[in-house]
Protein backbone atom coordinates (compact mmCIF):
# COMPACT_ATOMS: atom_id res chain seq x y z
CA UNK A 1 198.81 68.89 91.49
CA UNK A 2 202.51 67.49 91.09
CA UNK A 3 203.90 66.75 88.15
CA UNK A 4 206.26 64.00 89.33
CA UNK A 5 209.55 63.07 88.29
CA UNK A 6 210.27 60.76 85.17
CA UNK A 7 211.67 56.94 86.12
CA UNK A 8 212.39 54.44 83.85
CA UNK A 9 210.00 54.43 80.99
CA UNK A 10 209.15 58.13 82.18
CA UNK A 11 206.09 59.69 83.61
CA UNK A 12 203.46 57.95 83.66
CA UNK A 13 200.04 58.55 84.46
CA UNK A 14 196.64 56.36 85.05
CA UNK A 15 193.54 57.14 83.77
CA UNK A 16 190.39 55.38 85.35
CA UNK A 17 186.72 55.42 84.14
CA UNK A 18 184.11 54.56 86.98
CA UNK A 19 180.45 54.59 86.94
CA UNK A 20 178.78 52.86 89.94
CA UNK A 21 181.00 50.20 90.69
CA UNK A 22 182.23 51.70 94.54
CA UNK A 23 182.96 48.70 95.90
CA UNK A 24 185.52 48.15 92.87
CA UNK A 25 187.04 51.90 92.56
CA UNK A 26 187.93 51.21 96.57
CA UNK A 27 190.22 48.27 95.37
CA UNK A 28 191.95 49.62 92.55
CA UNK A 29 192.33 53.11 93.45
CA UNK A 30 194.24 52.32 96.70
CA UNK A 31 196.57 50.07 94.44
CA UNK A 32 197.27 52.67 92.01
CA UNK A 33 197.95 55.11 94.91
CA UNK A 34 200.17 52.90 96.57
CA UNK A 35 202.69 52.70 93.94
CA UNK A 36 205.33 55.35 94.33
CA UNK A 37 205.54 58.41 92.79
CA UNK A 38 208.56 57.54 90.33
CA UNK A 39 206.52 54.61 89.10
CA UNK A 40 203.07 56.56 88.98
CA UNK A 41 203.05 60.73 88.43
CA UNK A 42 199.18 61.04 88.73
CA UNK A 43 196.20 59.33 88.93
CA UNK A 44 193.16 60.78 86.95
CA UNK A 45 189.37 59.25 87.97
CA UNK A 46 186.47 60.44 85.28
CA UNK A 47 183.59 59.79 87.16
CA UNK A 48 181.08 59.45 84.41
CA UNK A 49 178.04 61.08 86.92
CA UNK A 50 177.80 57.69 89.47
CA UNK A 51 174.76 57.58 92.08
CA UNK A 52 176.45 54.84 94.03
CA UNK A 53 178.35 57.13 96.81
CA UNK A 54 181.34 57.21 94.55
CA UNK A 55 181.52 61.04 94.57
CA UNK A 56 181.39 61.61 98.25
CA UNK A 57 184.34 58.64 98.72
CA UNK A 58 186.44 59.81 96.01
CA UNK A 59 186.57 63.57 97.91
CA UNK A 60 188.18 61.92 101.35
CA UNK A 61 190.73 60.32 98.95
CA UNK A 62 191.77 64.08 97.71
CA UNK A 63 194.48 64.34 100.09
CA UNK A 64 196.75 62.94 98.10
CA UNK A 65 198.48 65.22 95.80
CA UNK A 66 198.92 62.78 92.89
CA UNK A 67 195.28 62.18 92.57
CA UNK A 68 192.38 64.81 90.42
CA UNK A 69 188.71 63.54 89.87
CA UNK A 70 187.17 64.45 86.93
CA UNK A 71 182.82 64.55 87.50
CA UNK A 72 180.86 64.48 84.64
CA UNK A 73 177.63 65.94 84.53
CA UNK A 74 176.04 62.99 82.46
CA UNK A 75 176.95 59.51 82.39
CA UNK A 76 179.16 59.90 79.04
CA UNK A 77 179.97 55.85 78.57
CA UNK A 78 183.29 54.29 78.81
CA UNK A 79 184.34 55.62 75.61
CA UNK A 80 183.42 59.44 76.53
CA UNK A 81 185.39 58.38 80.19
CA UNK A 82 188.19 57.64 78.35
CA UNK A 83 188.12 60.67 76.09
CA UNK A 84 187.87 62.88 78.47
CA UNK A 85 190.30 61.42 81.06
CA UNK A 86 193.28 60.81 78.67
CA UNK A 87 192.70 64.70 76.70
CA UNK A 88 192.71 66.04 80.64
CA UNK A 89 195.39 63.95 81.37
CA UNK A 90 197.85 65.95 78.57
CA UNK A 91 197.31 68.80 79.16
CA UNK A 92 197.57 68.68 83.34
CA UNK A 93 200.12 66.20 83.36
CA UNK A 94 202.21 66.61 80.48
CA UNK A 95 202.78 62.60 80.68
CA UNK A 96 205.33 60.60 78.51
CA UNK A 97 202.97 57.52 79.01
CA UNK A 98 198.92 57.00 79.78
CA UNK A 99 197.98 53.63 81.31
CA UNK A 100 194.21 53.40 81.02
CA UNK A 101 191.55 50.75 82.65
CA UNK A 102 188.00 50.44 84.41
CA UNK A 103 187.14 50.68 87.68
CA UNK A 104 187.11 46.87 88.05
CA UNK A 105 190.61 46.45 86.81
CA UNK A 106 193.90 47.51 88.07
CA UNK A 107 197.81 46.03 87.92
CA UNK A 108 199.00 43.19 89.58
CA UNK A 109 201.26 44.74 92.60
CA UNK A 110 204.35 44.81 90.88
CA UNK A 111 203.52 45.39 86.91
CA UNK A 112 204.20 49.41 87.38
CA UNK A 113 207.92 48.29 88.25
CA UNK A 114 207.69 45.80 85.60
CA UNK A 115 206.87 48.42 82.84
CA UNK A 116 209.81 50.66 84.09
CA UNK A 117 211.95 47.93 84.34
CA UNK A 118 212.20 47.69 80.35
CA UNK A 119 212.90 49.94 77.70
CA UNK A 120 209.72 50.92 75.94
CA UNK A 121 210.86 52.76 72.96
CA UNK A 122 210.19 49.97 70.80
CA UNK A 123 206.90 50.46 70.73
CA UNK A 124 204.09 53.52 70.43
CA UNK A 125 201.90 51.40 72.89
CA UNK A 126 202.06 48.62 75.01
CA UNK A 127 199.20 46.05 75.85
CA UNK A 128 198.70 43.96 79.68
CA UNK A 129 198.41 40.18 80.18
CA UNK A 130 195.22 40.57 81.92
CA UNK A 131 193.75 37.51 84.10
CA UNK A 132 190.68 36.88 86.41
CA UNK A 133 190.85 37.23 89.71
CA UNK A 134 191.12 33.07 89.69
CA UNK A 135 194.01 33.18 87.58
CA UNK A 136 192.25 32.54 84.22
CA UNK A 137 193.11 34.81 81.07
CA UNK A 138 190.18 37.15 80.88
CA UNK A 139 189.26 36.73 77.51
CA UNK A 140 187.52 39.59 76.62
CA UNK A 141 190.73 41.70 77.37
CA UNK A 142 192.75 39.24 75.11
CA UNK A 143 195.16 41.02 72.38
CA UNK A 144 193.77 40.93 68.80
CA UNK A 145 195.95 40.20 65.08
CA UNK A 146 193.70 41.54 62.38
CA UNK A 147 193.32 38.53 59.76
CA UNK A 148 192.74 40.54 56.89
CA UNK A 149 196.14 42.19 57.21
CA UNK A 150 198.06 39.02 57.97
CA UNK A 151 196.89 36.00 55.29
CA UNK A 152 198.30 33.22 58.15
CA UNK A 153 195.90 34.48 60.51
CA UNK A 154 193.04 35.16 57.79
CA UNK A 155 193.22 30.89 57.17
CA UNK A 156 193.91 29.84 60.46
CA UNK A 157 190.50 31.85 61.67
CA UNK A 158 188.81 30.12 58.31
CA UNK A 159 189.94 26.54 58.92
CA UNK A 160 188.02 26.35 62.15
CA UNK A 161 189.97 28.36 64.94
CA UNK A 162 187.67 30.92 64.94
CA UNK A 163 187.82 33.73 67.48
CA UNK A 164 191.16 31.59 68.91
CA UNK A 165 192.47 31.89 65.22
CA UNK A 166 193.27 35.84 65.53
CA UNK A 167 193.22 36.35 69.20
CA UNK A 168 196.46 35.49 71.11
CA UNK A 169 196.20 32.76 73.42
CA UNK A 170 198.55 30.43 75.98
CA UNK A 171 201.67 30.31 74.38
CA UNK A 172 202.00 34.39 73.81
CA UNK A 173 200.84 34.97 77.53
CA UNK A 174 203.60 31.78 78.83
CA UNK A 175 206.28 33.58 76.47
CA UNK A 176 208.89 35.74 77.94
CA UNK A 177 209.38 38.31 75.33
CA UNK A 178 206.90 40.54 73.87
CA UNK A 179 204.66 40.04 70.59
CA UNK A 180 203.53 42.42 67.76
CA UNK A 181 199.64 42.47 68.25
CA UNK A 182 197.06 44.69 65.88
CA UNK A 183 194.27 45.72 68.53
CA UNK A 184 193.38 45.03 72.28
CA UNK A 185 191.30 46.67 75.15
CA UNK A 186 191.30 49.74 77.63
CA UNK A 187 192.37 47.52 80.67
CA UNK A 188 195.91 47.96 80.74
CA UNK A 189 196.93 49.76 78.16
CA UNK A 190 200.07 51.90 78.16
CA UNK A 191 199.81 54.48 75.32
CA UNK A 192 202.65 56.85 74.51
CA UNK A 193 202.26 60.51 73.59
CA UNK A 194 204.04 60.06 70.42
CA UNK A 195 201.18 57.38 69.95
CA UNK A 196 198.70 59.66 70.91
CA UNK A 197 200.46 62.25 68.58
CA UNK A 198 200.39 59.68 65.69
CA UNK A 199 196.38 58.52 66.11
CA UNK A 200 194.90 61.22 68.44
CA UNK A 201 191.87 60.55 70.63
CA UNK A 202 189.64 57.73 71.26
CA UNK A 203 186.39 58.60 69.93
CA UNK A 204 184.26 59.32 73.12
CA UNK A 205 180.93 59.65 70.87
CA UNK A 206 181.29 54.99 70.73
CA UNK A 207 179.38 55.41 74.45
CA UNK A 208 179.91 52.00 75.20
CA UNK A 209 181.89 48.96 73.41
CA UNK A 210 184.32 48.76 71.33
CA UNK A 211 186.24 52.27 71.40
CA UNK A 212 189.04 50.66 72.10
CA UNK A 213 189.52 48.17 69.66
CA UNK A 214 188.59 50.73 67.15
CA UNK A 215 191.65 53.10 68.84
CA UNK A 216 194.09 50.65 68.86
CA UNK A 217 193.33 49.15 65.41
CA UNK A 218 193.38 53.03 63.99
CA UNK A 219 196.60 52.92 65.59
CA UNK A 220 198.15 50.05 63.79
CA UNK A 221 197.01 51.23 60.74
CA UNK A 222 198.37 54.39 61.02
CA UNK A 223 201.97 52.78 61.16
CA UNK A 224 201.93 52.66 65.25
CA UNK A 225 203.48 49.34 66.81
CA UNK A 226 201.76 47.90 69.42
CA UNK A 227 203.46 45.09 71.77
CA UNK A 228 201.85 42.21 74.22
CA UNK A 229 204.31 41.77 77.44
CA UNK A 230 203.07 39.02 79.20
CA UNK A 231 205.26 40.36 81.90
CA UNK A 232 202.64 43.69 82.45
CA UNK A 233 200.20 41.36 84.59
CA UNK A 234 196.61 42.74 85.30
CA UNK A 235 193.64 41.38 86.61
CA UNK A 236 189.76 42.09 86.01
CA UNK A 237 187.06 41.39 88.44
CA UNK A 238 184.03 41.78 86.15
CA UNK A 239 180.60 40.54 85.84
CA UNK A 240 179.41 39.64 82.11
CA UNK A 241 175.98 37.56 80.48
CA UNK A 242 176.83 33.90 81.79
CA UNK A 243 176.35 30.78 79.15
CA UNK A 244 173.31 30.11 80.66
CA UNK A 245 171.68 33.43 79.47
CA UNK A 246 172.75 35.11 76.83
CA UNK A 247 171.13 38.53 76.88
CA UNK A 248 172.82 41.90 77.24
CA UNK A 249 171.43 43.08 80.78
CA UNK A 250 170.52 45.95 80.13
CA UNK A 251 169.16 44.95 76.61
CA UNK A 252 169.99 48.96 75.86
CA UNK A 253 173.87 47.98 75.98
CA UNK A 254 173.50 45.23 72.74
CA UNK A 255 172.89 48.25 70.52
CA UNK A 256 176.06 50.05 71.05
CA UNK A 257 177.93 46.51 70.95
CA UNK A 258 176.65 45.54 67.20
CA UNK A 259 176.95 49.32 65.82
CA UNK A 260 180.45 49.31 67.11
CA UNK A 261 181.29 46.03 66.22
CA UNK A 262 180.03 46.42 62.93
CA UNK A 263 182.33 49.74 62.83
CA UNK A 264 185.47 47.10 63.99
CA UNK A 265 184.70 45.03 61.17
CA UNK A 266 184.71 47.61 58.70
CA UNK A 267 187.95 48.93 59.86
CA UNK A 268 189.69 45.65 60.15
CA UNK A 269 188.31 44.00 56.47
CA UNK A 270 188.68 47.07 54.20
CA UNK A 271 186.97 46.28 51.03
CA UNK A 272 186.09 42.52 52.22
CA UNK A 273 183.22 44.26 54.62
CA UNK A 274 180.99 43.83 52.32
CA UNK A 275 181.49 40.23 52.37
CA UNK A 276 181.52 40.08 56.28
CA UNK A 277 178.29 41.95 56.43
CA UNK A 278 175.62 39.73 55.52
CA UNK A 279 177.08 37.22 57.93
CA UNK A 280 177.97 39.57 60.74
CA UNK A 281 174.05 40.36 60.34
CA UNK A 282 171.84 37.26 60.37
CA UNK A 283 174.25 35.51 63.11
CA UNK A 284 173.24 38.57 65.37
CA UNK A 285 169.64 38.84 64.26
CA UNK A 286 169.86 34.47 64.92
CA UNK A 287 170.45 35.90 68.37
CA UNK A 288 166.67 36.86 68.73
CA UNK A 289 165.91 33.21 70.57
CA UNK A 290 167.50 34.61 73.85
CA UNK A 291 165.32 36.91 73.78
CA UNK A 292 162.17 35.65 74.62
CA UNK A 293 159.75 38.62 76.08
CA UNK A 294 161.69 41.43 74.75
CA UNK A 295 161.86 40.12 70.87
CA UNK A 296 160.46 43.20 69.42
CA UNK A 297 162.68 45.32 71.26
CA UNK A 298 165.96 43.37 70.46
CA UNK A 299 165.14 43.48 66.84
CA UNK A 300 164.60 46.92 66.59
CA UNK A 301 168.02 48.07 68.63
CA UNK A 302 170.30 45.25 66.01
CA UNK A 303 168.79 46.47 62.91
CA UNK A 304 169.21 50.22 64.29
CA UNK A 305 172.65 49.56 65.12
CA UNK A 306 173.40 47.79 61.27
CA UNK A 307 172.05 51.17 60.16
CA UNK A 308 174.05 53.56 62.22
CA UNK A 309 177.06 51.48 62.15
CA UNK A 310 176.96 51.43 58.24
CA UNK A 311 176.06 54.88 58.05
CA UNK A 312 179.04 55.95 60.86
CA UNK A 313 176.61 57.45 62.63
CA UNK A 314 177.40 58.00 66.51
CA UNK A 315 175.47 61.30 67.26
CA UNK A 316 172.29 59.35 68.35
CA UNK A 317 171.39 60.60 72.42
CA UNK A 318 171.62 57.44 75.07
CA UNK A 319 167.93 59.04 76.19
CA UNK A 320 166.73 57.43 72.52
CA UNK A 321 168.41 54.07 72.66
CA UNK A 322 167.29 53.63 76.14
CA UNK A 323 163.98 54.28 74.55
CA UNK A 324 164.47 51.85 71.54
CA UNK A 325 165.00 48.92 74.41
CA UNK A 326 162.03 49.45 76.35
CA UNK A 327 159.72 48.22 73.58
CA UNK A 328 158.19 44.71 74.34
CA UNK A 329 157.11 41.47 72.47
């Protein structure tokens, strides 16, 4: 295992959760590797238990010094990946910087370079311009401003903006200098160990959803500055429900998205929560008319999730939720 040498911003090191996606982990690995040492100490893979082949390819890659696999014994969720990868990435690595990201999402060719290129001390963490593979902002991976800390924001989201009212949008990803953002997502983001010293861990018990805005919000809050550079380009090749149907496939995954969402909320709103909750809870239950032939089931998993998501709860075993979903009606 080499520890590498420190360049620019100093030693950095990737950390990528995969869980049956092959065909993806063989594009973005190879791109990670490819980078130079100086730009990229070590690459750390948490396979979160795959069944796809992933194990068995990931050993021929083991050649290269730079890279150590992590194999879980149970699939642990995104959030445990991420856990687990950046606390193993610490103590082997001793890194000045983590990158994190899925399987399905990796740098543009030259955004490594780019994030040595600059100084970096201004910040405790660092969020990508990420972008379809078509060249499209991916907007679930857009950068967040939490309304209820900034009044601006808070009306502009009221008067009819809406989700475009507190999530950054063209002009911050055409700009050419960095903006202050609140929260944003695991593809792409560079977190410093003074930031890690400052907010710790992301909370690996989330599963699935979420964890990330929940880290990076806990972040802000604790006093940590987080910066968009449109300049740190990635791009996601991922497969979500289409507007044509609007279920969570599998409907198991829609209970860890309202718990944890509902977690977000009460983070982000303070005191206002309880304002935000009644609404937060009949639009999702209003979902129940995509649901045709699983009605019963979907019911049951959102108002499990507005129960464990007020109560904080996150110890609930993925065996029970994926027996909450198989209910039918």
């Amino acid at each position: 295992m080499t520890m590498g040498t420190k360049h620019g911003a100093g030693r950095l090191v990737a950390v990528v959760v995969t869980y049956n996606r092959l065909a993806q982990l063989q594009v973005t690995l190879p791109r990670l590797l490819n980078r130079p040492e100086t730009e990229l100490a070590a690459v750390l893979v948490v396979d979160n238990a795959s069944s796809d082949g992933t194990a068995a390819w990931l050993a021929t890659q083991e050649d290269d010094p730079r890279l150590q696999v992590l194999r879980c014994e149970t699939n642990l969720g995104g959030a445990g990946g991420f856990e687990t990868g950046m606390r193993a990435a610490v103590a082997g690595f001793d890194p000045d910087w983590i990158v994190v990201m899925d399987d399905d999402a990796r740098p543009e060719p030259d955004a490594l370079t780019r994030f040595h290129a600059q100084d970096r001390s201004g910040a405790e963490a660092w969020a990508a311009a990420v972008y379809h593979l078509d060249g499209r902002i991916c907007d679930m991976n857009r950068p967040s401003i939490n309304p209820f800390w900034h009044k601006q924001v808070l009306w502009r989201t009221i008067l009819g903006k809406g989700r475009d009212g507190f999530h950054i949008g063209q002009a911050e990803y055409s700009a050419t200098t960095p903006c202050a953002i609140d929260g944003t997502s695991f593809v792409g983001f560079f977190i410093s160990r003074a930031g890690i010293e400052r907010v710790g861990y992301p909370d690996g018990r989330l599963f699935l959803y979420g964890d990330d805005v929940l880290y990076t919000l806990g972040l802000s809050h604790a006093g940590g500055r987080i910066l968009f550079d449109p300049d740190l380009r990635f791009e996601h090749d991922f497969s979500t429900m289409t507007d044509e149907d609007k279920r969570f496939r599998p409907l198991w995954k829609s209970y860890y998205h309202y718990r944890n969402l509902l977690m977000v909320y009460r983070m982000a709103s303070g005191l206002v929560f309880w304002l935000v909750l009644p609404a937060a809870a009949g639009k999702w239950l209003l979902k129940l008319r995509h649901h045709s032939g699983e009605r019963l089931a979907f019911t049951g998993l959102v108002l499990r999730a507005l129960r464990d998501g007020l109560l904080s709860r996150t110890d609930v075993p993925h065996a029970t939720v994926l027996g909450w979903a198989k209910k039918r009606g």
